[in-house]
Protein backbone atom coordinates (compact mmCIF):
# COMPACT_ATOMS: atom_id res chain seq x y z
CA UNK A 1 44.77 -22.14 25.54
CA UNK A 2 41.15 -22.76 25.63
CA UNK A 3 39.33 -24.85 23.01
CA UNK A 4 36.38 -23.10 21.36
CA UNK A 5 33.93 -25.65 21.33
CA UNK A 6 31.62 -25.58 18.02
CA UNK A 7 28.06 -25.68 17.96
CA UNK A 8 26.37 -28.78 17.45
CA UNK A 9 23.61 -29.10 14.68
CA UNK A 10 21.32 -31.83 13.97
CA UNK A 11 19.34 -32.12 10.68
CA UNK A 12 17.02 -34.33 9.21
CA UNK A 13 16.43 -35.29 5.91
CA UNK A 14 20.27 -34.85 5.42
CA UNK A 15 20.59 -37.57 2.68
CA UNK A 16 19.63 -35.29 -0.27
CA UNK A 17 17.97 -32.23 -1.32
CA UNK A 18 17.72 -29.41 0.82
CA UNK A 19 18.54 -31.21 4.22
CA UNK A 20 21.93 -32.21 2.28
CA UNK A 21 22.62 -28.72 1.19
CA UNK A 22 21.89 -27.44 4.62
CA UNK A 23 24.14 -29.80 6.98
CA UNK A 24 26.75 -28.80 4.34
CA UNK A 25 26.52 -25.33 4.47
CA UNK A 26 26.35 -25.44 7.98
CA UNK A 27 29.63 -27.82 8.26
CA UNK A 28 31.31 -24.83 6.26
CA UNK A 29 30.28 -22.14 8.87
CA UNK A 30 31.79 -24.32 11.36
CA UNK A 31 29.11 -26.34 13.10
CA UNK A 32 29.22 -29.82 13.99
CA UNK A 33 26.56 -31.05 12.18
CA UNK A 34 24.98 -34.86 12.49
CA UNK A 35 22.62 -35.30 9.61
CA UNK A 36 20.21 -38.14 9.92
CA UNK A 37 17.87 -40.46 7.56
CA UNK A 38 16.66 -44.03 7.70
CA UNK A 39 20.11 -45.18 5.65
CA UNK A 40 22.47 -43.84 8.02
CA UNK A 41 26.12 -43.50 7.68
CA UNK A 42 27.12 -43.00 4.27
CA UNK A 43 30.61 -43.32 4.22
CA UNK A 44 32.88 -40.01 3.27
CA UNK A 45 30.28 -39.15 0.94
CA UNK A 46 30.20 -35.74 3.43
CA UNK A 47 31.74 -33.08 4.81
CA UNK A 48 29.32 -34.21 8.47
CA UNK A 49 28.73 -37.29 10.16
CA UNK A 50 25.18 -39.30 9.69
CA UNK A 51 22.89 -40.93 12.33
CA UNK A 52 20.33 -43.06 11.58
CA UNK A 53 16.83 -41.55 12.27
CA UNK A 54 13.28 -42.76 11.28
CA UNK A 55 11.08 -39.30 12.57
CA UNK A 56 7.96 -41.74 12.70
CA UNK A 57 9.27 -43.40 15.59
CA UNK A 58 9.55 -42.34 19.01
CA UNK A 59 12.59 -44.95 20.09
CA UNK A 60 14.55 -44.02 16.96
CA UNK A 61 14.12 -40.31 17.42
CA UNK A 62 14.84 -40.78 21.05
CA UNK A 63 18.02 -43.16 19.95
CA UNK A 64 19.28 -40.41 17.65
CA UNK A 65 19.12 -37.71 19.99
CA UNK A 66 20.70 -39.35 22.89
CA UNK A 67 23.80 -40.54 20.64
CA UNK A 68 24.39 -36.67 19.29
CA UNK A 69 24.04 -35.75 23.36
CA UNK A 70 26.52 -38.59 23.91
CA UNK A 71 29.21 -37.17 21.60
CA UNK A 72 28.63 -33.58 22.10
CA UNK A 73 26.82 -33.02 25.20
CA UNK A 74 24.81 -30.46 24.04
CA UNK A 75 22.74 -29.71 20.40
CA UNK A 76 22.80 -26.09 19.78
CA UNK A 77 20.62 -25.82 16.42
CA UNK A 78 17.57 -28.70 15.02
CA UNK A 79 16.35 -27.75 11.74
CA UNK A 80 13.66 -30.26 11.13
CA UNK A 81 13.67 -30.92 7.44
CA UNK A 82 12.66 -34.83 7.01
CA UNK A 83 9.27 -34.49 4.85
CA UNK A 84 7.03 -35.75 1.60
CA UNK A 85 4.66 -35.01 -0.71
CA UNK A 86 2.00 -37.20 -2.59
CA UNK A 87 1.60 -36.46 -6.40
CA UNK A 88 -0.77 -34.09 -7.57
CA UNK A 89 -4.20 -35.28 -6.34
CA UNK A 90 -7.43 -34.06 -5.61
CA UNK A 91 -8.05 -34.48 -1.79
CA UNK A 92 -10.52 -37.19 -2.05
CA UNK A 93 -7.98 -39.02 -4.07
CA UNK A 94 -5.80 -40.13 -0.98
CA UNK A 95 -7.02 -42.53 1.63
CA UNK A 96 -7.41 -41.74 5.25
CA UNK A 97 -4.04 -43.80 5.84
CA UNK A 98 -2.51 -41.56 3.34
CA UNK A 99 -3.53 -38.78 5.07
CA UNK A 100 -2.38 -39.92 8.14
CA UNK A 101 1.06 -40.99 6.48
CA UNK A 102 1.84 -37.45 5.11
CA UNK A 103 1.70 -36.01 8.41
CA UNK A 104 2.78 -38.70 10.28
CA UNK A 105 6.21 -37.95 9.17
CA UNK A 106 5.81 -34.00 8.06
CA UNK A 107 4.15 -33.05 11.14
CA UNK A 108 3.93 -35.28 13.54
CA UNK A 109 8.36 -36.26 13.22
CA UNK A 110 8.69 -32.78 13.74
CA UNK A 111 7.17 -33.01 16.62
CA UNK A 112 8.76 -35.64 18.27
CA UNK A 113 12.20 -33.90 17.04
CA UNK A 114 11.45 -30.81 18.96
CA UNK A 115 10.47 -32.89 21.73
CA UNK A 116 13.47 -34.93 22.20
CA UNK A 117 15.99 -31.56 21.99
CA UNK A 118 13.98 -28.98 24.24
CA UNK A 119 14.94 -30.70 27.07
CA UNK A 120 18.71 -30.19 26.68
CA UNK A 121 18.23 -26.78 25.55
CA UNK A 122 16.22 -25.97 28.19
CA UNK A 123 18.68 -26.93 30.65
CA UNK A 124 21.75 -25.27 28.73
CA UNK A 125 19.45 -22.02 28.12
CA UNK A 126 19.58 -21.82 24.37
CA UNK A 127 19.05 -23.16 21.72
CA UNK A 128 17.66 -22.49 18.36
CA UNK A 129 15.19 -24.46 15.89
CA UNK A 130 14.71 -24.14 12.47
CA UNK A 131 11.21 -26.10 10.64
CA UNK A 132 11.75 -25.64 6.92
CA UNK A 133 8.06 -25.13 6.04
CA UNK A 134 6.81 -23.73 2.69
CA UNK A 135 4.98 -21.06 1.01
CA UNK A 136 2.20 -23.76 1.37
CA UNK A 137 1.91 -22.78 4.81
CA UNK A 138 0.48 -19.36 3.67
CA UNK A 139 -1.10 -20.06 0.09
CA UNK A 140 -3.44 -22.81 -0.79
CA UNK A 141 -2.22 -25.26 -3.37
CA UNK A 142 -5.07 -27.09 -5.20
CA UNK A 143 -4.27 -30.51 -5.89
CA UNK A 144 -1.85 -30.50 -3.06
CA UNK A 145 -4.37 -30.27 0.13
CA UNK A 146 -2.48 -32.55 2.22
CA UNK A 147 0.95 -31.36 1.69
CA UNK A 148 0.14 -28.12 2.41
CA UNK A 149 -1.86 -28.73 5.16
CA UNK A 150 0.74 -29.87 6.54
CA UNK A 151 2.83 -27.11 6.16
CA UNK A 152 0.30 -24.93 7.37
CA UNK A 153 0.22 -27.11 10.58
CA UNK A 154 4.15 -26.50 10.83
CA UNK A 155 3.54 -22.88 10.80
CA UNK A 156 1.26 -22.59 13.18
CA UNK A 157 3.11 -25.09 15.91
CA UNK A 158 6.05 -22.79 14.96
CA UNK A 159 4.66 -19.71 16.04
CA UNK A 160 3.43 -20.95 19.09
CA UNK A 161 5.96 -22.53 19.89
CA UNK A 162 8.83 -19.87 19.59
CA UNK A 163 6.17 -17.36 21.85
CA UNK A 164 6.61 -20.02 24.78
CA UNK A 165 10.32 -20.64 24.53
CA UNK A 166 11.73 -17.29 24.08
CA UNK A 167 12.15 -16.16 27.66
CA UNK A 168 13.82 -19.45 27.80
CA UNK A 169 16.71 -18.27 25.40
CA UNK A 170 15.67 -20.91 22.42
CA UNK A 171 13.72 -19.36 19.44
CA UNK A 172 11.97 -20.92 16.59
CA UNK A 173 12.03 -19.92 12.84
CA UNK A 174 10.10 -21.29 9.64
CA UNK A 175 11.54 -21.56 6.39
CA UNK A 176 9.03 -21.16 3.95
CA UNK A 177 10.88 -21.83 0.10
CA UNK A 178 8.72 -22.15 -2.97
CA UNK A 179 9.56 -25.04 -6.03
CA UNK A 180 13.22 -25.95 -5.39
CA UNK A 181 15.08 -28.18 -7.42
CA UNK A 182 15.89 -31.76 -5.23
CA UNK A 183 14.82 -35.04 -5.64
CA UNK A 184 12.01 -34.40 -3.52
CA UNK A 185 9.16 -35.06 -6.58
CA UNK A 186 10.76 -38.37 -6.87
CA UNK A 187 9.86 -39.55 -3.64
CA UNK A 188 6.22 -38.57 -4.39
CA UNK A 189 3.29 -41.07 -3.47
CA UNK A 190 1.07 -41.59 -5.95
CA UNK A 191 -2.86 -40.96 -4.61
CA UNK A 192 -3.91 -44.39 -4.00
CA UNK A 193 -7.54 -43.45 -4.24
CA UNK A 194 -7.76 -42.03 -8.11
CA UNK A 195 -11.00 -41.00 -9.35
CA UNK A 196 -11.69 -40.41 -13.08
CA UNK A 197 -13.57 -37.22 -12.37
CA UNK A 198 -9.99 -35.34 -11.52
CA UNK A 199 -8.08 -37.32 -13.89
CA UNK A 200 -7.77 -34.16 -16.83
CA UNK A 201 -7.32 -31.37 -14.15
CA UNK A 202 -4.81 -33.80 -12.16
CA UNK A 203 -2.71 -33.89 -15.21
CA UNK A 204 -2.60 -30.03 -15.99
CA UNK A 205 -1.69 -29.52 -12.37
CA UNK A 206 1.12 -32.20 -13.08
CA UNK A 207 2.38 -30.64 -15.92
CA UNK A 208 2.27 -27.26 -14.69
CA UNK A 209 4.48 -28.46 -11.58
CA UNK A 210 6.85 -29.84 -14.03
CA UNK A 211 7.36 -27.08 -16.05
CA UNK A 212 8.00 -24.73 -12.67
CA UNK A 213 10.75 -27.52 -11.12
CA UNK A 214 12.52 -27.42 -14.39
CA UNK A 215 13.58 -23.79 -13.88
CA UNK A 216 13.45 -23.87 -9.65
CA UNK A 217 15.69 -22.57 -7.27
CA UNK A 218 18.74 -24.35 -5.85
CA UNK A 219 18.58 -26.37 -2.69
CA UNK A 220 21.94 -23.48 -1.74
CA UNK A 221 19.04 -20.59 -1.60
CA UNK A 222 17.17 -22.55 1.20
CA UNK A 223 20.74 -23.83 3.28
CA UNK A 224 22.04 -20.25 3.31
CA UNK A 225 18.60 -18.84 4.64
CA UNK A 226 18.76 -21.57 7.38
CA UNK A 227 22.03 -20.37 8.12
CA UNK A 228 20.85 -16.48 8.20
CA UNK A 229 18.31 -17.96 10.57
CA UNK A 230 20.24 -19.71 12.89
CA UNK A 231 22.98 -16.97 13.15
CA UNK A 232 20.93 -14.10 13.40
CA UNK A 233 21.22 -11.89 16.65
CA UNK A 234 17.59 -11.35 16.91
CA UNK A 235 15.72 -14.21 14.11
CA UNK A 236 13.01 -13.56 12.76
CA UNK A 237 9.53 -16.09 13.38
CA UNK A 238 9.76 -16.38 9.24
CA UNK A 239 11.80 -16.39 6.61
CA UNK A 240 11.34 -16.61 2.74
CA UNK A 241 13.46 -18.34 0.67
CA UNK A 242 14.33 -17.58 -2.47
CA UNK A 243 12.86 -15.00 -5.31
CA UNK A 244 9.27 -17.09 -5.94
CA UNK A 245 8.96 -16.87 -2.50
CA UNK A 246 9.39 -13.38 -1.22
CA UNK A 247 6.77 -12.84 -4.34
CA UNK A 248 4.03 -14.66 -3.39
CA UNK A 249 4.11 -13.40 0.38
CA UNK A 250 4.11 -9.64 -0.87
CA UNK A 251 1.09 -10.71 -2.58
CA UNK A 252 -0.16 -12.78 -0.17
CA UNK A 253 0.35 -9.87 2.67
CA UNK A 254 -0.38 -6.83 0.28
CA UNK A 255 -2.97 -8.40 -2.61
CA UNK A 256 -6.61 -8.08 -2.75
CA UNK A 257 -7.81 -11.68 -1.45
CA UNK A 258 -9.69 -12.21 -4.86
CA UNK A 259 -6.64 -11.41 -6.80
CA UNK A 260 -4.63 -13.76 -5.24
CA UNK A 261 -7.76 -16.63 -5.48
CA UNK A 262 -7.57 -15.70 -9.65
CA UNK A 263 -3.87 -15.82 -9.73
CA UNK A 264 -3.19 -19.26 -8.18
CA UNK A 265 -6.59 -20.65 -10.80
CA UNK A 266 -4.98 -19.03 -13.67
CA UNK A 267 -1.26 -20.28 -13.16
CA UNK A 268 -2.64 -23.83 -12.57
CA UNK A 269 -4.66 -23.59 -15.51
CA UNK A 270 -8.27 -24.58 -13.33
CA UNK A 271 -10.62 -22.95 -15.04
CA UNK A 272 -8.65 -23.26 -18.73
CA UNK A 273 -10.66 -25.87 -21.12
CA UNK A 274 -8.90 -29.54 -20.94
CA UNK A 275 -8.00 -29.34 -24.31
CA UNK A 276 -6.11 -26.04 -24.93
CA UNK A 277 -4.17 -26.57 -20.80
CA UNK A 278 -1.28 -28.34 -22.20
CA UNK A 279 -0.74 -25.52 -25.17
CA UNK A 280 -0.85 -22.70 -23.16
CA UNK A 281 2.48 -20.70 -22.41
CA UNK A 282 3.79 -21.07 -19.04
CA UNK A 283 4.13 -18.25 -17.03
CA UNK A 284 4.85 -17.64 -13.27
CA UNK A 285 2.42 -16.70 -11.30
């Protein structure tokens, strides 16, 4: 009898979060899935196997790859997840090498993760990857510049991207989730450029962040859209994830520009007087 062979899935970021949630989910639909991070192997913690990866380096990307290829021979599915954020912050607040950090590994390891795949997928004629973006790479997000530019970059080397690979049987998608509930706020760097003149509106942002993780979607909303993604007949360049989500890009796509500008000041409290931000009611935006 012939062996159907399974498709082969690499994801980084796998050691937590929303990477975790998505090698999982993709283990239960049947893929092989390799997970990476810089720990590695982490012993029958999970239902897929772990490679070491740093995305800010071209020889461990390269090394990472070539080991999947090794065991599989082919990688049918990359969803580049592997990202962080800084703190709250003004954009003056974080240094040039800060800067360069934040994308170093959000956009830039991305990068070099596409790179190292298209190759194979080229020469096997399909393919599919998946760049968990945000809705940061449609709406602006005051006191998180970098971050979301960022994200914006991912959305825009997405797009491009899937336009000149799509007559070569490999499409791109975007995830684009709003606040979801991981450790990912834990890993934030702090600005390492403070200045006093931010420090009040720094801390409403801060708390307002706070009080929209505690009730945030589950890292399972973003793993089964990846999945939709990846198994869809004809995929779509862009997919929401999650309730927040679809919101803000009806509003984006459908509200008045000034609306939208007054909306994302009023939920983050800009324009409120220092002293009364911390009493007012939280509301979603």
């Amino acid at each position: 009898m012939n062996r159907i062979t399974p498709k082969v899935a690499l994801v980084t970021g796998a050691s937590s979060g929303i990477g975790e949630a998505t090698a999982k989910r993709l283990a239960d639909a049947g893929y092989k899935v390799y997970g990476t991070s810089r720990r590695g192997a982490q012993a029958g913690r999970q239902p897929f196997e772990m490679l070491s990866l740093d995305v800010t380096s071209d020889a461990s990307v390269e090394a990472a790859v070539s080991e999947a290829i090794r065991r599989e021979g082919h990688v049918d599915l990359l969803v580049n997840n592997a990202g962080f954020g800084v703190a709250p912050a003004a954009a003056e607040e974080s240094s040039m090498d800060q800067a360069r950090a934040i994308f170093e590994t959000n956009f830039f390891g991305l990068i070099r993760m596409t790179r190292a795949v298209l190759p194979h997928m080229r020469r096997q004629g399909s393919g599919r990857i998946i760049n968990i973006g945000s809705v940061l790479g449609f709406l602006p997000m005051p006191y998180g510049a970098l971050y979301a530019a960022t994200k914006h970059a991912v959305a825009g080397y997405s797009e491009s991207l899937d336009h000149e690979l799509r007559t070569r049987g490999i499409r791109v998608s975007v995830i684009e989730p709003a606040y979801t509930r991981t450790p990912f706020d834990a890993n934030f760097l702090e600005p390492d450029a403070k200045l006093d003149e931010y420090r009040e509106a720094r801390a409403g942002v801060t708390r307002r962040v706070n009080e929209v993780m505690a009730t945030a979607e589950q890292p399972r909303v973003v793993a089964e859209t990846v999945l939709k993604a990846a198994s869809a007949a004809r995929p779509q360049l862009k997919y929401t994830a999650g309730s927040l989500a679809k919101r803000l890009r009806f509003l984006r796509r459908f509200a008045p520009a000034v609306l939208v500008d007054a909306g994302i000041r009023k939920d983050l409290r800009l324009d409120a007087p220092a002293a009364s931000q911390s009493a007012r009611t939280a509301r979603a935006f």
